[in-house]
N, C-alpha and C. Protein backbone atom coordinates (compact mmCIF):
# COMPACT_ATOMS: atom_id res chain seq x y z
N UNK A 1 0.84 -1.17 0.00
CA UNK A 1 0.00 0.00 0.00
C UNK A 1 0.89 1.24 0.00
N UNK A 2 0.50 2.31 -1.16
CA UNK A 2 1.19 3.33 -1.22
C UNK A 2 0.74 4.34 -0.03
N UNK A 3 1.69 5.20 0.55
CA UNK A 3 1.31 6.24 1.25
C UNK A 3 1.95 7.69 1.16
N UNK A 4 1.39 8.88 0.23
CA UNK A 4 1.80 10.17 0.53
C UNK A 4 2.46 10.79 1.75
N UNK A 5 3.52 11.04 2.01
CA UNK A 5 3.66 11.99 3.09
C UNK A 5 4.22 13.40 2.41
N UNK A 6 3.50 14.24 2.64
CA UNK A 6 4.03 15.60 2.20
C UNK A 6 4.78 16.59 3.55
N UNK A 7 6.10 16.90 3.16
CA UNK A 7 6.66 17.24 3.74
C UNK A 7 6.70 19.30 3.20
N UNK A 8 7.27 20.30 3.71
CA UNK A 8 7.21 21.37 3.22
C UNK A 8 8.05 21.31 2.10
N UNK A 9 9.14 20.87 1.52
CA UNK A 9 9.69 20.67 0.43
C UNK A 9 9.61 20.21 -0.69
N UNK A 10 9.02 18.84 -0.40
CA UNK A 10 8.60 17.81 -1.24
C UNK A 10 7.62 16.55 -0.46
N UNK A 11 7.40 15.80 -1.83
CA UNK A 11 6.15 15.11 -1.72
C UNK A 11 7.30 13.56 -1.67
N UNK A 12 6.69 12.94 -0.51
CA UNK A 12 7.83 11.40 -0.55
C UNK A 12 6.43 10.40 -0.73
N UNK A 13 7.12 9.51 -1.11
CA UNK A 13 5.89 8.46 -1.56
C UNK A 13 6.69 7.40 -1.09
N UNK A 14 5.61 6.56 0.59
CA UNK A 14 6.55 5.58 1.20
C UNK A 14 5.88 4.15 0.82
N UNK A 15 6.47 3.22 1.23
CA UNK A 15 5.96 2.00 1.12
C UNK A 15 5.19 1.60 2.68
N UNK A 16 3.82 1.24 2.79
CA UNK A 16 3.74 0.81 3.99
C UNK A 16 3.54 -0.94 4.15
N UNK A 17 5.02 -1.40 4.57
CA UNK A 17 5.06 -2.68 4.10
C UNK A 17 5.14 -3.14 6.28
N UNK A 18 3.88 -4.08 6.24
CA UNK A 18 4.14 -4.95 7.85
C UNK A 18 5.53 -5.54 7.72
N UNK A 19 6.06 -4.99 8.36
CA UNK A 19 7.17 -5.65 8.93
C UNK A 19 7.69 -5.78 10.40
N UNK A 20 7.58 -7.16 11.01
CA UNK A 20 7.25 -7.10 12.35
C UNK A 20 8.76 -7.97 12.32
N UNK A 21 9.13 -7.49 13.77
CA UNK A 21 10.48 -7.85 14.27
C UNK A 21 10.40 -8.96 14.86
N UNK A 22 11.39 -10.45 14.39
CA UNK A 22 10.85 -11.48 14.99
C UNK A 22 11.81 -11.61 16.24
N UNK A 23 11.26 -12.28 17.18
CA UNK A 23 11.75 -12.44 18.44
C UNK A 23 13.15 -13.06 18.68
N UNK A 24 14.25 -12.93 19.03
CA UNK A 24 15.37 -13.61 18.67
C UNK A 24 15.49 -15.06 18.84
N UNK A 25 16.04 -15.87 18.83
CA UNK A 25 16.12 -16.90 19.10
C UNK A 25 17.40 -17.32 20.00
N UNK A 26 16.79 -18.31 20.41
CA UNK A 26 18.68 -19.22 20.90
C UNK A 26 19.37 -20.31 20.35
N UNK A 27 20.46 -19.81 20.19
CA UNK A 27 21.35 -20.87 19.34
C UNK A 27 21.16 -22.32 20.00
N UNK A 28 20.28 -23.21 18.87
CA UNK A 28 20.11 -24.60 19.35
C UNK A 28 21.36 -24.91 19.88
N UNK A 29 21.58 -26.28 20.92
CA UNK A 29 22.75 -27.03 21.14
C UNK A 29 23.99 -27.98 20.54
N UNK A 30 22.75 -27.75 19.00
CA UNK A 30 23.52 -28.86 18.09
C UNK A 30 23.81 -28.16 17.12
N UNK A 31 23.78 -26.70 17.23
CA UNK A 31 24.41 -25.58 16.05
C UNK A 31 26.02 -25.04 16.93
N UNK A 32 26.82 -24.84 15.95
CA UNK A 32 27.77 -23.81 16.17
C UNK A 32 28.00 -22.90 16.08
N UNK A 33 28.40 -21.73 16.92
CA UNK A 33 28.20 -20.23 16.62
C UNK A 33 28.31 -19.89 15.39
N UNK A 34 29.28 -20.40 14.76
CA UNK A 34 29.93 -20.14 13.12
C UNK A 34 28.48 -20.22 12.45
N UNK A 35 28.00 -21.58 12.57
CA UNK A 35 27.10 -22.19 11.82
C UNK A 35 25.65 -21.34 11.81
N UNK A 36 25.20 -20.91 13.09
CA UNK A 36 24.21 -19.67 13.41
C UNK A 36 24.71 -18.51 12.88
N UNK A 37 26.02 -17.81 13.14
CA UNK A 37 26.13 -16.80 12.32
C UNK A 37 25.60 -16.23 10.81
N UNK A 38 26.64 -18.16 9.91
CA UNK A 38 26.27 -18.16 8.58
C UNK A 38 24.93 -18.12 7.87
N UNK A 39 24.15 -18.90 9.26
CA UNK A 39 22.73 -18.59 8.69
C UNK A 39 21.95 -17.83 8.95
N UNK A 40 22.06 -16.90 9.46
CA UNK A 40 21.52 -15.37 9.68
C UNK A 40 22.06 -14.84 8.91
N UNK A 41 23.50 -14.43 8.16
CA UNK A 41 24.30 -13.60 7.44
C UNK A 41 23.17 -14.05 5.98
N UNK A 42 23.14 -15.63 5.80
CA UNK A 42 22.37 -16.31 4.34
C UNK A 42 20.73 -15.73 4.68
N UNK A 43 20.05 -15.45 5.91
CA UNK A 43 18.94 -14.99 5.55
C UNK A 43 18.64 -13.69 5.64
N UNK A 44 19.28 -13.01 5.79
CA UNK A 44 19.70 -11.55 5.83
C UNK A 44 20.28 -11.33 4.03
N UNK A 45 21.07 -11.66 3.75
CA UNK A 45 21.54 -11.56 1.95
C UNK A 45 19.99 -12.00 1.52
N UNK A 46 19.19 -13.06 1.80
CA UNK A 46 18.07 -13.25 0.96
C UNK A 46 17.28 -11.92 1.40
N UNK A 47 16.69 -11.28 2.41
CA UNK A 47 16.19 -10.66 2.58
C UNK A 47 16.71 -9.15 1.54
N UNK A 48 17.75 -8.65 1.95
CA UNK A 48 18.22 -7.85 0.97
C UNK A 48 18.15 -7.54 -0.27
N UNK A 49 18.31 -8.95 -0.56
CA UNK A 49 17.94 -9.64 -2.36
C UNK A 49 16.47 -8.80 -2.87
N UNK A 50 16.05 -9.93 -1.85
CA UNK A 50 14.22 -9.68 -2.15
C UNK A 50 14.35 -7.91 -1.93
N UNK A 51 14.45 -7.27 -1.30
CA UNK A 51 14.20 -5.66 -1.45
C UNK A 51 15.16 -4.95 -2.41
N UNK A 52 16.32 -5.50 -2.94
CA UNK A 52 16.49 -5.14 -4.33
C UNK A 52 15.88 -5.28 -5.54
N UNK A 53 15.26 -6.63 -5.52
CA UNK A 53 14.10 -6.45 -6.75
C UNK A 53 13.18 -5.74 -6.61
N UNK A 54 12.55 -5.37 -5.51
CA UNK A 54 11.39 -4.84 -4.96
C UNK A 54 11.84 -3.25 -5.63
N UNK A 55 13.40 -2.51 -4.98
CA UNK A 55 13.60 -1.51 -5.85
C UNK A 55 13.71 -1.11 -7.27
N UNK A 56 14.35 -2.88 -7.96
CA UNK A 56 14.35 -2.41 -9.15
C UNK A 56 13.18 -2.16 -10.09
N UNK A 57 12.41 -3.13 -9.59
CA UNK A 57 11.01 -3.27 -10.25
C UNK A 57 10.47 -1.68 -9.95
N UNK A 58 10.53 -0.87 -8.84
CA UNK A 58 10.13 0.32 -8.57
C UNK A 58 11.07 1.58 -9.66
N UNK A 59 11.88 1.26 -9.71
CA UNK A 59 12.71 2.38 -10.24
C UNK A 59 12.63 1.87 -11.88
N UNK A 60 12.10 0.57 -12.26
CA UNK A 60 11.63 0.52 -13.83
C UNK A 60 10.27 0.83 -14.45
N UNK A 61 9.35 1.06 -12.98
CA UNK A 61 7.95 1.65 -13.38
C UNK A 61 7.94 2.73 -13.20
N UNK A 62 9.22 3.37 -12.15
CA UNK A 62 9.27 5.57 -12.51
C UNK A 62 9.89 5.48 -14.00
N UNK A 63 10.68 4.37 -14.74
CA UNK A 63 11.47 4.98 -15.64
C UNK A 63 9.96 4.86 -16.83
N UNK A 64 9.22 3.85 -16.63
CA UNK A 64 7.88 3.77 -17.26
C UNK A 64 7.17 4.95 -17.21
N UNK A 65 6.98 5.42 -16.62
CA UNK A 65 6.13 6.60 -15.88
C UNK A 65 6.86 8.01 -16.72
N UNK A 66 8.06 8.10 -16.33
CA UNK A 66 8.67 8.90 -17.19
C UNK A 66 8.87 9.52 -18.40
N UNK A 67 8.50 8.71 -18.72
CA UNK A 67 8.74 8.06 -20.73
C UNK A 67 7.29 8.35 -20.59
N UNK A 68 6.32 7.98 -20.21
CA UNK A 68 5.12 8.40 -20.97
C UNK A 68 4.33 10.03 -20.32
N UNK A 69 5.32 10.24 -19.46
CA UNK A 69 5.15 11.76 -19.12
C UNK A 69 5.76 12.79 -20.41
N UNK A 70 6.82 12.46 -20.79
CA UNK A 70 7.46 12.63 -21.71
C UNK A 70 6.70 13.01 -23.01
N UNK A 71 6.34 11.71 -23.40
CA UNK A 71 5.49 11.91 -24.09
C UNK A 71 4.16 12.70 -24.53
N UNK A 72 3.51 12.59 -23.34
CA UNK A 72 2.43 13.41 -22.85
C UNK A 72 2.60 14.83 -23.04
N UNK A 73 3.96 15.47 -22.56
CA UNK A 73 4.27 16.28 -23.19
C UNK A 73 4.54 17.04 -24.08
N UNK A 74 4.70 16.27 -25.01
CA UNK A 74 4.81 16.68 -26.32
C UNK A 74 3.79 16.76 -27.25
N UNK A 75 2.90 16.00 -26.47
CA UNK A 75 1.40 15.52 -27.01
C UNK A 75 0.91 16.85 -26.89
N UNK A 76 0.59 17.25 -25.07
CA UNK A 76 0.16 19.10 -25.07
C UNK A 76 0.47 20.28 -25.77
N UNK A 77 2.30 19.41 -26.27
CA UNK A 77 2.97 20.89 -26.69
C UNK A 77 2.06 20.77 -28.28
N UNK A 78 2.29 20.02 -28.74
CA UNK A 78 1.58 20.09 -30.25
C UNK A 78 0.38 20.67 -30.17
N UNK A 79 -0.79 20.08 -29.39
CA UNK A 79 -2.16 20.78 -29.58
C UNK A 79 -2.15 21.89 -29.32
N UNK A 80 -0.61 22.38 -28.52
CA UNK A 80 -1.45 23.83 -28.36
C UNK A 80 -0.78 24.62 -29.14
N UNK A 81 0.45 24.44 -29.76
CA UNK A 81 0.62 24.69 -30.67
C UNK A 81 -0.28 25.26 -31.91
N UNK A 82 -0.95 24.05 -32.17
CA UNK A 82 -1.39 23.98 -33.53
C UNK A 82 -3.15 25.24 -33.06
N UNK A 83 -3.23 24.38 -32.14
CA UNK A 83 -4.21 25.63 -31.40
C UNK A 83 -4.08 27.12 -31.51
N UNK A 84 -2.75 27.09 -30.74
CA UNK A 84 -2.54 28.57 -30.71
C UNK A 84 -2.70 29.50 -32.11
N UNK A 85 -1.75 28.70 -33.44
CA UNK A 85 -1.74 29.20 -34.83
C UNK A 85 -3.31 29.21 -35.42
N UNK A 86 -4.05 27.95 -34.80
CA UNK A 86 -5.62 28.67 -35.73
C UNK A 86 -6.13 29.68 -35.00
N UNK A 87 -6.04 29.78 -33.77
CA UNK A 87 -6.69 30.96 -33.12
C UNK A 87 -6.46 32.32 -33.41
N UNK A 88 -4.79 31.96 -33.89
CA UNK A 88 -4.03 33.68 -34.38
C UNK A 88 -4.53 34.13 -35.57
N UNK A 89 -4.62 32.89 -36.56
CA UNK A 89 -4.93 32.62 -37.77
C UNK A 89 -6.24 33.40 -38.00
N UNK A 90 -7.52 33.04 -37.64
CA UNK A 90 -8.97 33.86 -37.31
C UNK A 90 -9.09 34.69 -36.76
N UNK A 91 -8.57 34.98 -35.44
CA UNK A 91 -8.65 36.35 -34.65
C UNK A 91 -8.05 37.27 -34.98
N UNK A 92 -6.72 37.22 -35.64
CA UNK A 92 -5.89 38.61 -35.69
C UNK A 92 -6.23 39.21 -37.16
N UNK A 93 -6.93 38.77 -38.22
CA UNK A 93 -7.93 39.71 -39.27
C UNK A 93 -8.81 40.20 -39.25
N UNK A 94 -9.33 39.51 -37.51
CA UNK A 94 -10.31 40.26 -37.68
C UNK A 94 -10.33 42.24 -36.22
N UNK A 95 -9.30 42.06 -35.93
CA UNK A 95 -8.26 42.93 -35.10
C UNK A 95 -7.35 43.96 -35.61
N UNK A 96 -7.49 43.79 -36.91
CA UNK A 96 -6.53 44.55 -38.02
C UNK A 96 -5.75 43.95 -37.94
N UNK A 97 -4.88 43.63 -37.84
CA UNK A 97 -3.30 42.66 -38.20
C UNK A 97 -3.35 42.25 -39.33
N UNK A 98 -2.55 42.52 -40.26
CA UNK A 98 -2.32 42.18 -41.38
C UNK A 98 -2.31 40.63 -41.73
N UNK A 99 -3.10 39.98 -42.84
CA UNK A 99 -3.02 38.59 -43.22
C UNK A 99 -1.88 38.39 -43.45
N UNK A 100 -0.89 38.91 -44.11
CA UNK A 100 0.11 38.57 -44.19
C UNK A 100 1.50 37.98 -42.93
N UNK A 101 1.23 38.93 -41.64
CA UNK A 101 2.06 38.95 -40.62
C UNK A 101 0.88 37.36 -39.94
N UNK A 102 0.05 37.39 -39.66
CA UNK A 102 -1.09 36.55 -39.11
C UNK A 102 -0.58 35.28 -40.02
N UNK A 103 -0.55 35.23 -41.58
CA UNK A 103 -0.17 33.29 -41.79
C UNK A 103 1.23 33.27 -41.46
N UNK A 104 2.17 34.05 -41.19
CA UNK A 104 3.84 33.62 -41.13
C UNK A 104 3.51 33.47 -39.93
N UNK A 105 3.14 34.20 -39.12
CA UNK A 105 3.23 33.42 -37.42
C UNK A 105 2.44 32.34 -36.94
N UNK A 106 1.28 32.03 -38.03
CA UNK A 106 0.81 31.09 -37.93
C UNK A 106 1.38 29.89 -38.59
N UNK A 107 2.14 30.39 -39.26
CA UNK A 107 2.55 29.55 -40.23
C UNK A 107 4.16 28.94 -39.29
N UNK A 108 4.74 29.96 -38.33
CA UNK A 108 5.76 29.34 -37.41
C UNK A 108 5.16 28.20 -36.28
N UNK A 109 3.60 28.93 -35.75
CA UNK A 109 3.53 27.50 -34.81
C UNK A 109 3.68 26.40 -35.59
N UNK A 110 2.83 26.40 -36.70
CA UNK A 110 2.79 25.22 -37.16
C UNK A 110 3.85 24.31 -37.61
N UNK A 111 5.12 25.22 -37.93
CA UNK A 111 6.22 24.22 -38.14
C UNK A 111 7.12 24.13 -37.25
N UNK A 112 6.60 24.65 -36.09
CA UNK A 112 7.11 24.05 -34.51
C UNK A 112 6.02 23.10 -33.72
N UNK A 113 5.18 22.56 -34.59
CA UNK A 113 4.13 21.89 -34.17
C UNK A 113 4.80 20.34 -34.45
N UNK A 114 4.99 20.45 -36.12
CA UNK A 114 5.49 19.50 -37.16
C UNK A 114 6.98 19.08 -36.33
N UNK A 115 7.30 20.17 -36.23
CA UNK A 115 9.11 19.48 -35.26
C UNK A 115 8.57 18.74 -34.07
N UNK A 116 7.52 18.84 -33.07
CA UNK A 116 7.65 18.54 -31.83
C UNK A 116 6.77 17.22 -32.52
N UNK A 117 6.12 16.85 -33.78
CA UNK A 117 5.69 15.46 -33.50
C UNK A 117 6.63 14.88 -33.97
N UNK A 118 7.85 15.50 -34.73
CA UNK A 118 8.87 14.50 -35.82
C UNK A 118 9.60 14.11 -34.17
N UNK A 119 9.85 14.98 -33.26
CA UNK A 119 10.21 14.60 -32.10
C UNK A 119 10.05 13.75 -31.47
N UNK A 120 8.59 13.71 -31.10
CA UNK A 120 7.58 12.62 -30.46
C UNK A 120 7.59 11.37 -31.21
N UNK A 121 7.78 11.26 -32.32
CA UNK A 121 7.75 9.87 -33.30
C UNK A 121 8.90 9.37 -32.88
N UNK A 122 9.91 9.97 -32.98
CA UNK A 122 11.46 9.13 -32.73
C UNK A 122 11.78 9.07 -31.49
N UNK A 123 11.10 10.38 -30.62
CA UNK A 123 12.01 9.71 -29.16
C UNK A 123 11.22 8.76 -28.82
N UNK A 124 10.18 8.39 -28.54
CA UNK A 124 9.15 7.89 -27.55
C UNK A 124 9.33 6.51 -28.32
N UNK A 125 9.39 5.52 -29.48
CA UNK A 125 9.25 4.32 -29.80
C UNK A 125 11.07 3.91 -29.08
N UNK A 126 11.82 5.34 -29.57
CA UNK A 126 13.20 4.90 -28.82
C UNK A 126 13.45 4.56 -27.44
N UNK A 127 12.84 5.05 -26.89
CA UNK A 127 12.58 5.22 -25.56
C UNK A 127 12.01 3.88 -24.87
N UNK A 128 10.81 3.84 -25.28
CA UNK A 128 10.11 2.84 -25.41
C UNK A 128 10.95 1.00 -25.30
N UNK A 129 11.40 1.15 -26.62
CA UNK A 129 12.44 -0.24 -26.50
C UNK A 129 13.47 -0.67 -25.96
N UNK A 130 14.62 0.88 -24.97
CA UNK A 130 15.78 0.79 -24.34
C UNK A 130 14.60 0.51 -23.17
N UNK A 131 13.70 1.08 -22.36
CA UNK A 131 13.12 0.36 -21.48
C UNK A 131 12.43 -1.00 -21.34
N UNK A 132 11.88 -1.58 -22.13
CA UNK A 132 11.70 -3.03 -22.50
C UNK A 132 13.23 -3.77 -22.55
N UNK A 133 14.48 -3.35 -22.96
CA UNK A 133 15.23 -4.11 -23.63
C UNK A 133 16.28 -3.93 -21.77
N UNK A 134 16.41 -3.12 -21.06
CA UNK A 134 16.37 -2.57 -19.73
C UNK A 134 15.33 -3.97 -18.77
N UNK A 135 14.37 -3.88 -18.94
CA UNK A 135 13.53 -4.82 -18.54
C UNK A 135 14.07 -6.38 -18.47
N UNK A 136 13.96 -6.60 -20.00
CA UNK A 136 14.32 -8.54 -20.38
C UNK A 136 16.07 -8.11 -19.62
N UNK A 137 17.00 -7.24 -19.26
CA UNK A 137 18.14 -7.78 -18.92
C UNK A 137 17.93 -8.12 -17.54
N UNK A 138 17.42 -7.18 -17.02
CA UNK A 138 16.82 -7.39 -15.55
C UNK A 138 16.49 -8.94 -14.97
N UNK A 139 15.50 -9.21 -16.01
CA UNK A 139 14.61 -10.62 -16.00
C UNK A 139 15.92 -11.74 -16.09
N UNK A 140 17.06 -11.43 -17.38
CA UNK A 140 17.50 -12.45 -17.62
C UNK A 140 18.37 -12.59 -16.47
N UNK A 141 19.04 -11.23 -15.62
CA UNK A 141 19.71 -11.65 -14.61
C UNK A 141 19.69 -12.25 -13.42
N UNK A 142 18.26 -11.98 -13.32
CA UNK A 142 17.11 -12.60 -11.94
C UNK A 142 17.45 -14.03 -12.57
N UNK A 143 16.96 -14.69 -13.32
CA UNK A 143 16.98 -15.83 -13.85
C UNK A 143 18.32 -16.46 -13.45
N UNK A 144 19.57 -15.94 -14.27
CA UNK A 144 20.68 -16.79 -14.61
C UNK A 144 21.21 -16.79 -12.83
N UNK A 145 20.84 -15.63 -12.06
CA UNK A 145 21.54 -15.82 -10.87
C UNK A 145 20.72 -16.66 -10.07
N UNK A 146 19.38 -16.98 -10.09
CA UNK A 146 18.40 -17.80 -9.60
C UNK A 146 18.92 -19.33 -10.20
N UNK A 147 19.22 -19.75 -11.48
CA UNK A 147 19.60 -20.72 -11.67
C UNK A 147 20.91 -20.95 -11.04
N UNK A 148 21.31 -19.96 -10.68
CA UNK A 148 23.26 -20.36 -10.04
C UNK A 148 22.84 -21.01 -8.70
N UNK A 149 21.42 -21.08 -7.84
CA UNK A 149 21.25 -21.16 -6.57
C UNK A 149 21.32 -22.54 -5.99
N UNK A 150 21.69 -23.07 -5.10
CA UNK A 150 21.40 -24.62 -4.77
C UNK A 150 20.00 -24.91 -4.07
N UNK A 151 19.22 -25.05 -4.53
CA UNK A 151 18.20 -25.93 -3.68
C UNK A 151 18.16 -26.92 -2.53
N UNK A 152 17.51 -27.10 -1.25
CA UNK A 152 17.68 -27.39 -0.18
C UNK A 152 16.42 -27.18 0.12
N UNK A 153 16.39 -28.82 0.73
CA UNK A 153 15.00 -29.30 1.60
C UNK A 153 15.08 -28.47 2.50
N UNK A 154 13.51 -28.28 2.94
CA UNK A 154 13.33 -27.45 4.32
C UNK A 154 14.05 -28.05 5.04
N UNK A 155 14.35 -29.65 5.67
CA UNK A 155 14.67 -30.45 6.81
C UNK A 155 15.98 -30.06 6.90
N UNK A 156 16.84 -29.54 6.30
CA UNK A 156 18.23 -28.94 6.35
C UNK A 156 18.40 -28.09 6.97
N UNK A 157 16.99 -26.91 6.79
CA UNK A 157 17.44 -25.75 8.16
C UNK A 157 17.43 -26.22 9.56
């Protein structure tokens, strides 16, 4: 569950994850300190593990998020663009402004309209596939280091 906390600076966005402190234990009689150590140090690295994916997976849905903010942007900049030039386009003949001065400036949004989609076409599919291609390396490394792991019956702990 996500939770806002707004601070006077900025806005933090926490995780509210239960996490309850388990009670310590005592080193059975038939463990060795070494041997208790190692396996607290091994479930402590798993624990860690697990909240590194937890980050990466978080920091590949801001880079998601990003990219289509991005986009979005460029999306506004065009309409209003193209907006702005018909509005100048109709209103300023009828204001006196010369037709002539009225289509060249209309005639500039519009080919700052045309740049921001030639923009939008190439960054955003680019964009698009270094994050997917960002993604499958992620996946393949989870994988190949998951296959490096030894498996072990519960009855071993």
């Amino acid at each position: 569950m996500l939770k806002k906390q707004k601070s006077k600076s900025q806005t933090q966005i926490t995780l509210d994850l239960d996490m309850t402190s388990n009670i310590s234990r005592k080193i059975p009689d038939s463990m060795e300190t070494d041997e208790a150590l190692a396996y607290n140090q091994n479930n402590l690295a798993v624990e860690r593990t697990e909240f590194a994916k937890i980050r990466t997976d978080l920091a590949l849905t801001n880079s998601r998020l990003a990219i289509d903010r991005t986009h979005l942007s460029y999306l506004r900049t065009i309409v209003s663009l193209i907006g702005s030039g018909a509005t100048l386009y109709k209103a300023l003949p009828l204001l006196g402004v010369s037709v002539t001065f009225t289509t060249i400036i209309s005639g500039f949004l519009l080919l700052f309209s045309i740049y921001f989609i030639y923009k939008d076409a190439t960054t955003y599919p680019k964009m698009k596939r270094k994050l997917h291609d960002m993604e499958q390396q992620a996946n393949e490394l989870a994988q190949k280091t998951e296959s490096q792991i030894f498996q072990f019956d519960d009855e071993m702990e």
